[in-house]
Protein backbone atom coordinates (compact mmCIF):
# COMPACT_ATOMS: atom_id res chain seq x y z
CA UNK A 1 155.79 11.71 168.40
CA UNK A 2 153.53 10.25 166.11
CA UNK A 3 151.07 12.60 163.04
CA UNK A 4 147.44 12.82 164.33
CA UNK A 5 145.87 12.62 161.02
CA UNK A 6 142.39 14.96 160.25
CA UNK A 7 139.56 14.56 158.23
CA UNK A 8 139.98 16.52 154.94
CA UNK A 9 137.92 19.97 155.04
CA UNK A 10 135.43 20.44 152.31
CA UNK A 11 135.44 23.61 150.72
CA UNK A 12 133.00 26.16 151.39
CA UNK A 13 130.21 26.57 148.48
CA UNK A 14 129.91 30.42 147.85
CA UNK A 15 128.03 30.23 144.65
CA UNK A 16 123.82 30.84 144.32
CA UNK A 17 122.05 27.87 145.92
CA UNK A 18 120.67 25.41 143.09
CA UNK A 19 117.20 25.51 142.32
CA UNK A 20 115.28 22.17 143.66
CA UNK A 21 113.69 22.60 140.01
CA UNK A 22 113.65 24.86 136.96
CA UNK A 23 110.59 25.83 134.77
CA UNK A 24 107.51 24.58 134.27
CA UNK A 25 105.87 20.93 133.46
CA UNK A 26 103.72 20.49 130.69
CA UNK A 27 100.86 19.89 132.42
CA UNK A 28 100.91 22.80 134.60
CA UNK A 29 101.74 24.90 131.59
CA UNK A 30 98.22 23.77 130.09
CA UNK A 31 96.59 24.43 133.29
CA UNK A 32 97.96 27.90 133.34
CA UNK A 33 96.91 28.21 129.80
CA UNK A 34 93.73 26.72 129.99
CA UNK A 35 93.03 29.12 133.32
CA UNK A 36 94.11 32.44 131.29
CA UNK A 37 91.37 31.45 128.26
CA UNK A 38 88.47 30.65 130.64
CA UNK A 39 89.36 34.06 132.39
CA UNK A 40 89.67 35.70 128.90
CA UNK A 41 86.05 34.14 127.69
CA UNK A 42 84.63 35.30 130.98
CA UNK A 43 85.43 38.60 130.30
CA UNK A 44 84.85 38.92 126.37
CA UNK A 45 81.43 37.15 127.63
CA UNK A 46 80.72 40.22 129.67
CA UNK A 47 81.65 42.51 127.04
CA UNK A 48 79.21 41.22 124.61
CA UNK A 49 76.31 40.52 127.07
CA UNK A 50 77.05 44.41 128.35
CA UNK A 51 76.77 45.64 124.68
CA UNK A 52 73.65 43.66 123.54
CA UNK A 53 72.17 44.72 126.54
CA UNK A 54 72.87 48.11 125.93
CA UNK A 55 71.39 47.83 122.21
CA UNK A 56 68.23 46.30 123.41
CA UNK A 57 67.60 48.83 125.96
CA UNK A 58 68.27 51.58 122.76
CA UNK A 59 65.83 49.68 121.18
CA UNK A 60 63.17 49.80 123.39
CA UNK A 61 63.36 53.59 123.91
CA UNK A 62 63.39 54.40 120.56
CA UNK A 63 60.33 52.10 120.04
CA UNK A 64 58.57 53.81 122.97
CA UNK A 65 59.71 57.13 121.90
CA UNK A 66 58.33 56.13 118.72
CA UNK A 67 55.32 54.80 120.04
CA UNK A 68 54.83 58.12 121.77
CA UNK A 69 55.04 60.10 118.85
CA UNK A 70 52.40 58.05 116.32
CA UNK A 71 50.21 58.29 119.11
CA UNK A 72 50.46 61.64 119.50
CA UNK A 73 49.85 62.73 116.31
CA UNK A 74 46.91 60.12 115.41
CA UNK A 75 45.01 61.00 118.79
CA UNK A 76 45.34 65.29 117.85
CA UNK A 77 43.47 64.18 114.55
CA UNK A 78 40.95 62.07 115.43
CA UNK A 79 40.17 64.26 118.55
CA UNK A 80 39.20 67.86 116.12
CA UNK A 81 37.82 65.43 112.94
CA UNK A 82 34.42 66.29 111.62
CA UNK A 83 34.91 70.02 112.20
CA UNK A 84 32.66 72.10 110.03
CA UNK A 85 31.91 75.49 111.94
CA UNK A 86 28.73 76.47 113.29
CA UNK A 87 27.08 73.71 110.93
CA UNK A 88 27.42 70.49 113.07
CA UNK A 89 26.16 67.89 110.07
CA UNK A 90 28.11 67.27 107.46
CA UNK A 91 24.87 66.44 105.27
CA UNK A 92 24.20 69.56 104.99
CA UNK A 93 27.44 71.08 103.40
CA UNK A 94 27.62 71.25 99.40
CA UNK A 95 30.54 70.01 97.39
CA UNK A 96 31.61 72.60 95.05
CA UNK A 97 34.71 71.19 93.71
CA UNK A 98 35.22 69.71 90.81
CA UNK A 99 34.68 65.86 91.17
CA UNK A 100 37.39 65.01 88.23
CA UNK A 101 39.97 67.00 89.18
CA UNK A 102 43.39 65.78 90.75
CA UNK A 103 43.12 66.15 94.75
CA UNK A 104 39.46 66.14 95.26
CA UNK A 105 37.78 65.63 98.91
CA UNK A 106 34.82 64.00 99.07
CA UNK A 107 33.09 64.77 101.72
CA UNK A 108 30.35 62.58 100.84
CA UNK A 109 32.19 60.17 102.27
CA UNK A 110 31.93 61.75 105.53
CA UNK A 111 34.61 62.89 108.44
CA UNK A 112 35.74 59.62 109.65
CA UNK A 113 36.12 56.94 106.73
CA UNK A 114 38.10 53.20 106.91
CA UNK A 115 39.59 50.24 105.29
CA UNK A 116 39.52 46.89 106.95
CA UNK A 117 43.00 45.59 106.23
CA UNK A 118 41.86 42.05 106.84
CA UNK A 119 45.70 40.76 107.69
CA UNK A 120 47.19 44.00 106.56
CA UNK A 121 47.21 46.97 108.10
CA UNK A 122 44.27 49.35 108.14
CA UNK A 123 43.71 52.89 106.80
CA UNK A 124 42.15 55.87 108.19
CA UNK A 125 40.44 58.89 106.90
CA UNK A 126 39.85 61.89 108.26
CA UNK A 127 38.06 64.44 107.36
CA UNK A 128 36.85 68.42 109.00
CA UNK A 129 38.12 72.25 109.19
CA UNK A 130 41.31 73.14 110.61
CA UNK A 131 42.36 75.68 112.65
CA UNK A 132 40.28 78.74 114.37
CA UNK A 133 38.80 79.79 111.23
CA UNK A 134 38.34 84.10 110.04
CA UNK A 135 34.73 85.65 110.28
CA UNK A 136 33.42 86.85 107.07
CA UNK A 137 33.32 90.40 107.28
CA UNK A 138 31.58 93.34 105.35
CA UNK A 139 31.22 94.29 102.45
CA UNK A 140 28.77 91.30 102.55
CA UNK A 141 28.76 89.42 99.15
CA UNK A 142 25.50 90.03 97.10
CA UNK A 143 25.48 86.56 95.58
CA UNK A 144 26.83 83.58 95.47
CA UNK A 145 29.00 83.79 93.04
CA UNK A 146 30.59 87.21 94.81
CA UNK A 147 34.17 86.97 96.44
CA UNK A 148 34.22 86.59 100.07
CA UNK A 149 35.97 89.01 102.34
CA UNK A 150 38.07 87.93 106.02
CA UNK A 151 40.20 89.45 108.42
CA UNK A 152 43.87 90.22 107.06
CA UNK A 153 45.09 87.74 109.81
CA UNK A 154 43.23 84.79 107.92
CA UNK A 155 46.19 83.12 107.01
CA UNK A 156 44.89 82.00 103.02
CA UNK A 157 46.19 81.36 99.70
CA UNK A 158 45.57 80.69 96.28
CA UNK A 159 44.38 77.04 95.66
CA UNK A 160 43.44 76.36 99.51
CA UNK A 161 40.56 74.23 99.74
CA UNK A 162 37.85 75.76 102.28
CA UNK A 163 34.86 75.57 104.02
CA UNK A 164 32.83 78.69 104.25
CA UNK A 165 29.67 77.95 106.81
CA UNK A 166 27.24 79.55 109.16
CA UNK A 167 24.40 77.57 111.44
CA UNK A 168 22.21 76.91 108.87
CA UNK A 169 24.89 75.05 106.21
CA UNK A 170 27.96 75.62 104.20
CA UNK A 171 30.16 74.91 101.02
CA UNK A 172 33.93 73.39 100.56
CA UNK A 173 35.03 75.57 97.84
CA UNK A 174 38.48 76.38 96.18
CA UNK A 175 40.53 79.47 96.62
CA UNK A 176 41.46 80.84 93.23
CA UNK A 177 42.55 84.22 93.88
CA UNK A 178 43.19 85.80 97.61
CA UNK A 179 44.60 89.19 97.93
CA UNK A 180 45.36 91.30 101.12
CA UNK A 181 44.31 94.98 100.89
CA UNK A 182 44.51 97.15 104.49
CA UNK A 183 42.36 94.68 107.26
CA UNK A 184 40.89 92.45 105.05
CA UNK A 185 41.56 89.17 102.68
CA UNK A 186 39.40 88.53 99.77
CA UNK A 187 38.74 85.33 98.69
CA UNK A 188 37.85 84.55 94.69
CA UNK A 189 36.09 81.13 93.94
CA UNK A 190 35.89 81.48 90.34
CA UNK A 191 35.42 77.73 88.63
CA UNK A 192 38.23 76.87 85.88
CA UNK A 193 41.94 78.35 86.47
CA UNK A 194 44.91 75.98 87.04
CA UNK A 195 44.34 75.26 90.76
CA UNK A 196 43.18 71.70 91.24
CA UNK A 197 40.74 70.42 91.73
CA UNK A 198 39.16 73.60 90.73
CA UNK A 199 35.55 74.54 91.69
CA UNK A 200 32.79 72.78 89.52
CA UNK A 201 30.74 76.46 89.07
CA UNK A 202 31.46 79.61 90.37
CA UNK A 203 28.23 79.90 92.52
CA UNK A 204 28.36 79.19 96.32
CA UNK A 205 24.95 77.30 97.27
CA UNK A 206 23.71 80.73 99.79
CA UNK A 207 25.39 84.50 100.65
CA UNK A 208 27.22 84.39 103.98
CA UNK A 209 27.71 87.24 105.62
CA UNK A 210 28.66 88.27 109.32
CA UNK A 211 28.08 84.81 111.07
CA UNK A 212 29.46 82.78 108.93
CA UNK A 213 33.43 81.67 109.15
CA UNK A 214 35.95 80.42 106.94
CA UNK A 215 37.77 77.29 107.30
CA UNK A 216 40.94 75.33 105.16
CA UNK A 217 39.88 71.90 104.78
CA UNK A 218 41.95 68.87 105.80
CA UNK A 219 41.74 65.37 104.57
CA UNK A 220 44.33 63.45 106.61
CA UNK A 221 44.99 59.39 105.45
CA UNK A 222 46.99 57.30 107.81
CA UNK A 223 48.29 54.38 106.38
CA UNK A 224 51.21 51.63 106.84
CA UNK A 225 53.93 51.72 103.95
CA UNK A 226 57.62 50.61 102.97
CA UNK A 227 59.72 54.14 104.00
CA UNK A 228 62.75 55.32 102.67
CA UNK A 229 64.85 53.03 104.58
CA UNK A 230 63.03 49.96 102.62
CA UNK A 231 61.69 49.92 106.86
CA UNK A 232 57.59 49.97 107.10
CA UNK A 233 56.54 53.20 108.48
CA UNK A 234 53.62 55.11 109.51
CA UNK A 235 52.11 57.68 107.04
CA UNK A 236 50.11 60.67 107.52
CA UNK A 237 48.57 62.42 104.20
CA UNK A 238 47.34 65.98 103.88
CA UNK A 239 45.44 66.32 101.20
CA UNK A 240 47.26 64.46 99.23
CA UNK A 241 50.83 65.25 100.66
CA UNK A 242 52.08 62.23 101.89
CA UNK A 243 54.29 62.13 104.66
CA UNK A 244 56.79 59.12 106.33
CA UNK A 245 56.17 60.07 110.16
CA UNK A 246 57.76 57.22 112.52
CA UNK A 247 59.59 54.14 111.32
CA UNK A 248 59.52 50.74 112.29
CA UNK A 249 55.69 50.95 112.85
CA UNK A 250 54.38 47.17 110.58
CA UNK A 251 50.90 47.38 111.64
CA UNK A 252 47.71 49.69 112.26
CA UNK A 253 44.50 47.95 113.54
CA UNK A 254 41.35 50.65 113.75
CA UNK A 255 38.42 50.17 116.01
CA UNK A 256 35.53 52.46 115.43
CA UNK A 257 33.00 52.65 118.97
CA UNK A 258 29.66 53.15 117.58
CA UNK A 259 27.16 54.65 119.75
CA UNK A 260 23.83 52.82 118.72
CA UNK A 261 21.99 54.27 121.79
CA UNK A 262 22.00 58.15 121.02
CA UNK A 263 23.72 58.75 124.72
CA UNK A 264 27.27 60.05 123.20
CA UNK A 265 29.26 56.93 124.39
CA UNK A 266 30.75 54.01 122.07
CA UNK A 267 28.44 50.37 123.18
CA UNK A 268 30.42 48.59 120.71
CA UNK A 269 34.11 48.75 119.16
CA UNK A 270 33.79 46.97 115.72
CA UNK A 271 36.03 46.95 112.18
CA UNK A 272 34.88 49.11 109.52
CA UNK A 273 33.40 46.64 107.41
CA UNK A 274 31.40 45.52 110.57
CA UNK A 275 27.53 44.81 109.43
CA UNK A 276 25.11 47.42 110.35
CA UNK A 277 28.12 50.07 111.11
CA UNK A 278 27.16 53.61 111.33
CA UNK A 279 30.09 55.78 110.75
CA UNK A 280 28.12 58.86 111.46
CA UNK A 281 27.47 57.56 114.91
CA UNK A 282 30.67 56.85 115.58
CA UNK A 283 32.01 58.59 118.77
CA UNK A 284 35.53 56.95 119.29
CA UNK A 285 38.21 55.28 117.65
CA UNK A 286 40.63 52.84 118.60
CA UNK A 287 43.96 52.49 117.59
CA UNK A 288 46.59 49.44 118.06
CA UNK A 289 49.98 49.90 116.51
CA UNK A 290 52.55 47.48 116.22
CA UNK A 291 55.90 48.60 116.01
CA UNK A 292 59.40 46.80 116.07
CA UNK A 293 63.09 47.08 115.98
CA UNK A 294 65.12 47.68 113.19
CA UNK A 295 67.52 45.66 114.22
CA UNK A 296 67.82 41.45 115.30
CA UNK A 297 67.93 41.91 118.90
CA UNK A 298 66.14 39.17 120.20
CA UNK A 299 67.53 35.85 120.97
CA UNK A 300 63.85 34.14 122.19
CA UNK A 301 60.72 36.37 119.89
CA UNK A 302 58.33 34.27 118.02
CA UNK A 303 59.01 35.82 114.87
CA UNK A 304 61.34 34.29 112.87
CA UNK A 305 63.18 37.61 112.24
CA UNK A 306 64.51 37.94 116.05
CA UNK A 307 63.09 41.57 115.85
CA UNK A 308 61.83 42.73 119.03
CA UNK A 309 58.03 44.14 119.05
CA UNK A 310 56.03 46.12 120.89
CA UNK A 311 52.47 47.08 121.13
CA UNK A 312 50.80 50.56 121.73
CA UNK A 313 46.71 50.86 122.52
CA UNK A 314 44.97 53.88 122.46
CA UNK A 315 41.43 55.13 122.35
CA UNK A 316 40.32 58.29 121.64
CA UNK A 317 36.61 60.49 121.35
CA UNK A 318 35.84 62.68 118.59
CA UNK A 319 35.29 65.96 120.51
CA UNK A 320 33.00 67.32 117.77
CA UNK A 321 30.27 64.06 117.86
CA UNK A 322 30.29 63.89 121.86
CA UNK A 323 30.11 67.46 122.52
C-alpha cells in the first residue's frame, strides 16, 4: 500500500501577539510636546491675568475707600469754618495774641484763606471755633484783664487758643492758666508765660459776662506732601500739628463759589488768585482730588508711570455764611 504523504503542521504560536509598532515617532513626540506647553501657557496665562485682575480691583477699592475718607474729612471742615459764636463777622473780633510768637493765627486773614498751586497742588485754610462752646458764668469778670469763669464740663487747658464772644464782638486769646474748682473752670489770660504764642497784653478788648461763650480755636491747613512712605499724601494741620491723613492722594485743586449777588448762593466758582475775588463772600468750596495707585497696575494709562488714577469732585457750603 503506498505512504499518503501530509503537509507538515506548523506549530502553534502561544507567546504575546507582536506589536504592529513600538513607541513613538519624532514628530508625534513634538506634537505631544508642543500640545502639553500651549496647554501649560494657557493656564499660567490665566493665573496671571486672574491675579492682576485681582490687584487692580484692590486697587481701586482702596483708592475709593481712600477717596471716601479725604472727602469726608475736608467736607466736615469746610462745612463748620468761620465759626465765631454769637458774633457772625469776623471783622469784628480782636487779635490778642502775640503776633511774633511760634503758632500764631491770624485771623486777619479771615476763615477761609487759599493758595493757587498754579500746576501744583493747592492749599487750604481754614479758620473758626470748634466744638459747642461753655457759657461764661458768674462771678462775672470786672475787667478785662479779669480771669474768665465756665462750666466744669468745658473741656480746657493751659495754652488752648480761644475765642471768648457775645453778639456784639469777641477776642481770640490764650489760655495760660485753667483750673477746675467744684462746677466751674477758670480761665487766666495773663500775657508773657511759656505758652506760645502767648497773649500780646493781658487785657481782653470788653467784660463778657452771661451771654457770651467760649470757644478753642482751630486753624486747619490742607495741603499735598511727600508721606512717610516717600508716597504723596494728603495733609490736614491743626494749628500747627501736621498730620499725613490718606496716601496716594498727588493733587488738590480748590474752587471757591463766590456769591457776588448777596442771595447766599455761589454765581461763580473761580481760583483764589481770581481778580476781583471776595473771600468773605464766599459761600462754597470746591474740591477735586486726584489720587492714584501705589502700585504699576496699568498696562494702557497715559502716564508714563502705568499707575492707575482716579478722580473725586466734591462741593460743599459753608453752613455759617449761608445760614
Amino acid at each position: 500500500m503506498p505512504v499518503r504523504e501530509y503537509p507538515a503542521v506548523r506549530p502553534r504560536q502561544t507567546g504575546a501577539p507582536r506589536p504592529l509598532q513600538q513607541g513613538l515617532t519624532l514628530v508625534e513626540l513634538m506634537v505631544a510636546i508642543t500640545a502639553g506647553l500651549l496647554l501649560l501657557a494657557g493656564i499660567v496665562q490665566i493665573l496671571i491675568s486672574t491675579k492682576a485682575n485681582y490687584r487692580l480691583q484692590e486697587a481701586m477699592a482702596r483708592m475709593q475707600e481712600d477717596g471716601r475718607v479725604a472727602m469726608h474729612f475736608l467736607s466736615e471742615d469746610i462745612r463748620k469754618t468761620d465759626y465765631w459764636g454769637c458774633q457772625p463777622d469776623i471783622s469784628d473780633m480782636t487779635n490778642g495774641l502775640n503776633s511774633g510768637g511760634e503758632g500764631y493765627i491770624n485771623i486777619g486773614n479771615g476763615g477761609v484763606e487759599g493758595t493757587e498751586g498754579g500746576a501744583d497742588p493747592d492749599t487750604l485754610t481754614l479758620r473758626g471755633g470748634a466744638g459747642n462752646g461753655a457759657t461764661v458764668v458768674d462771678p462775672f469778670m470786672p475787667t478785662p484783664s479779669s480771669a474768665l469763669f465756665v462750666s466744669a464740663d468745658a473741656d480746657l487747658e493751659d495754652g488752648d487758643i480761644l475765642i471768648v464772644s457775645d453778639c456784639t464782638g469777641g477776642d481770640v486769646f490764650q489760655a495760660t492758666n485753667v483750673s477746675t474748682t467744684g462746677s466751674k473752670t477758670t480761665v487766666v489770660h495773663n500775657p508773657g508765660g511759656s505758652a506760645t504764642p502767648g497773649n500780646a497784653s493781658g487785657d481782653l478788648s470788653k467784660v463778657y459776662r452771661g451771654d457770651a461763650s467760649i470757644y478753642k480755636l482751630q486753624e486747619i491747613t490742607y495741603s499735598i506732601q511727600n508721606g512717610a512712605s516717600g508716597e504723596p499724601a494728603l495733609f490736614r494741620s491743626e494749628n500747627g500739628v501736621a498730620q499725613e491723613l490718606v496716601e496716594g492722594v498727588e493733587d488738590m485743586q480748590i474752587l471757591y463759589g463766590e456769591d457776588t449777588t448777596g442771595d447766599g448762593t455761589a454765581d461763580r466758582y473761580v481760583q483764589a488768585d481770581a481778580a476781583g475775588l471776595d473771600m468773605e463772600a464766599v459761600v462754597s468750596i470746591r474740591v477735586i482730588l486726584t489720587l492714584r495707585s501705589a502700585d504699576f497696575l496699568s498696562l494702557d494709562d497715559s502716564g508714563a508711570d502705568r499707575r492707575i488714577r482716579r478722580y473725586f469732585t466734591t462741593t460743599v457750603a459753608l453752613r455759617n455764611r449761608t445760614g
